[in-house]
Protein backbone atom coordinates (compact mmCIF):
# COMPACT_ATOMS: atom_id res chain seq x y z
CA UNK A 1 -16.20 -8.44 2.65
CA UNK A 2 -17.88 -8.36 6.31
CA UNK A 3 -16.48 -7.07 9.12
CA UNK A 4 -15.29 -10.23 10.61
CA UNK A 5 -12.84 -10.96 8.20
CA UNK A 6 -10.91 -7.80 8.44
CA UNK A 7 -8.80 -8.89 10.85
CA UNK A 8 -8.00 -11.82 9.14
CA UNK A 9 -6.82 -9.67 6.35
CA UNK A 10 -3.81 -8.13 8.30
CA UNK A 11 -2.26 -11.48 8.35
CA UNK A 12 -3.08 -12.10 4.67
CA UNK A 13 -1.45 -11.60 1.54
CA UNK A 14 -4.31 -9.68 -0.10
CA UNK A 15 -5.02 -9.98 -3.72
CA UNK A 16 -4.27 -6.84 -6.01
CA UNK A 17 -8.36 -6.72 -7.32
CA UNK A 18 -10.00 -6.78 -3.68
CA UNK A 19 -11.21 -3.67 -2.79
CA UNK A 20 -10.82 -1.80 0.37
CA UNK A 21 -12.71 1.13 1.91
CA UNK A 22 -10.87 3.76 3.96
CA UNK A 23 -11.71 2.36 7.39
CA UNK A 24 -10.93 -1.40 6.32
CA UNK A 25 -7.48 0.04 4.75
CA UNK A 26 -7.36 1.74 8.04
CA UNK A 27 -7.82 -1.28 10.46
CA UNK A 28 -5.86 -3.55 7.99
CA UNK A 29 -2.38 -1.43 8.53
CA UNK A 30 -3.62 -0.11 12.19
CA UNK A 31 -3.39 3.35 10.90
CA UNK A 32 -5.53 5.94 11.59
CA UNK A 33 -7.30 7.91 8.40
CA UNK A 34 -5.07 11.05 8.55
CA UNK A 35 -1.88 8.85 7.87
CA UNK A 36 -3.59 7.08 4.88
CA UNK A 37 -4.53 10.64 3.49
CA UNK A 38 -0.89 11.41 4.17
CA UNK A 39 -0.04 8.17 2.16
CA UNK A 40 -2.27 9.51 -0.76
CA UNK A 41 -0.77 13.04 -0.89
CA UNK A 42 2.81 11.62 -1.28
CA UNK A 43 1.73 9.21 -3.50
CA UNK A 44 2.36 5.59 -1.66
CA UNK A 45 -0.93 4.64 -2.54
CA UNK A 46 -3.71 5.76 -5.29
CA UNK A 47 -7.25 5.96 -4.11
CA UNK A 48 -10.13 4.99 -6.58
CA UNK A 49 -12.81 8.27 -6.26
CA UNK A 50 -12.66 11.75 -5.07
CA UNK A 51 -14.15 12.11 -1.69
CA UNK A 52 -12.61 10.28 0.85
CA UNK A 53 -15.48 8.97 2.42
CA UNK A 54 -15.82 6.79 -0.79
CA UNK A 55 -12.24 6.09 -1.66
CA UNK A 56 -11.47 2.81 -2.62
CA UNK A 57 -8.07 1.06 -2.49
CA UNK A 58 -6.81 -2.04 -3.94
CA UNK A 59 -5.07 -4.39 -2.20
CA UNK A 60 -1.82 -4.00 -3.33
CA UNK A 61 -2.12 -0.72 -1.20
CA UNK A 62 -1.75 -2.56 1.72
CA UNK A 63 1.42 -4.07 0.44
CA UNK A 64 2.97 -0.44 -0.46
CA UNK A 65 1.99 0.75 3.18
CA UNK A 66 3.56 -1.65 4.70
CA UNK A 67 6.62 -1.33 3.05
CA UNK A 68 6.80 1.94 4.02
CA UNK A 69 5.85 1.60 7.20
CA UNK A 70 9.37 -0.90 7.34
CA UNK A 71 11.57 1.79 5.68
CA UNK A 72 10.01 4.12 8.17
CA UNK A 73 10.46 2.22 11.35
CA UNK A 74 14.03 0.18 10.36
CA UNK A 75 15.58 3.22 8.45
CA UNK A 76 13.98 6.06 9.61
CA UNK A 77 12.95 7.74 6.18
CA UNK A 78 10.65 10.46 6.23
CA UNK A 79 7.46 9.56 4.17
CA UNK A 80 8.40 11.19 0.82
CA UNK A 81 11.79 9.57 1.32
CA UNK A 82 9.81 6.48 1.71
CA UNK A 83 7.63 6.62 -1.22
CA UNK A 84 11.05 7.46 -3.78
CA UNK A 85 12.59 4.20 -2.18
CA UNK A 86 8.93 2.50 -2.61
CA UNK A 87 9.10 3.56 -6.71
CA UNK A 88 12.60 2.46 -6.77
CA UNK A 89 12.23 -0.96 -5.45
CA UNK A 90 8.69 -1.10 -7.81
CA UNK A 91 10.97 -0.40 -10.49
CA UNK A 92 14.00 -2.64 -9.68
CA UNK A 93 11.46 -5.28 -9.30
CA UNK A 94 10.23 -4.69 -12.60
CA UNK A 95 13.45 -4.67 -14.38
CA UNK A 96 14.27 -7.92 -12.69
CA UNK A 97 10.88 -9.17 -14.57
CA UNK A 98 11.73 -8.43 -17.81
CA UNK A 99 15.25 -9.60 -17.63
CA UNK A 100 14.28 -12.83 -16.49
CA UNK A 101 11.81 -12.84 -19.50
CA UNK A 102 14.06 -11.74 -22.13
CA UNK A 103 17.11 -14.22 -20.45
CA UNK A 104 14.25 -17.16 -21.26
């Protein structure tokens, strides 16, 4: 991924395999690093490594920041409010899934 497509990306659905380093997640959601490692320690998003100057994220990280960036701004939940609502919906959505499936 080069530079010039990053900020294509923000406008993008992103596939869940593409990888993302900590500045591209960074300019991607137009958040600075210390709210991404804020993201990590509540658990919104997993990184892939140990140091943060080689994390790795896939893209579906961008789609859980996101969503808590809306629960955030529309609601007003504080993060770890908005990472229990984040599982929840996850695992509404999932039950949905396999309903559908077993309805079939």
């Amino acid at each position: 991924m080069t530079k010039q497509n990053l900020p294509a990306l923000s406008s993008e659905v992103l596939e869940e395999d593409i990888e993302l380093t900590l500045a591209q997640l960074c300019r991607t959601c137009q958040l600075p690093a210390d709210q991404i490692v804020d993201l990590v320690d509540e658990g919104v998003i997993e990184p892939m490594g140990r140091d943060p100057s080689g994390w790795r994220f896939y893209g579906i990280s961008v789609r859980r920041i996101r969503c808590v960036q809306r629960l955030r701004q529309d609601l007003g939940v504080n993060m770890a409010g908005a990472a229990l609502a984040l599982d929840l919906l996850e695992e509404l959505e999932q039950l949905r899934a396999r309903l559908q499936r077993l309805e079939r």
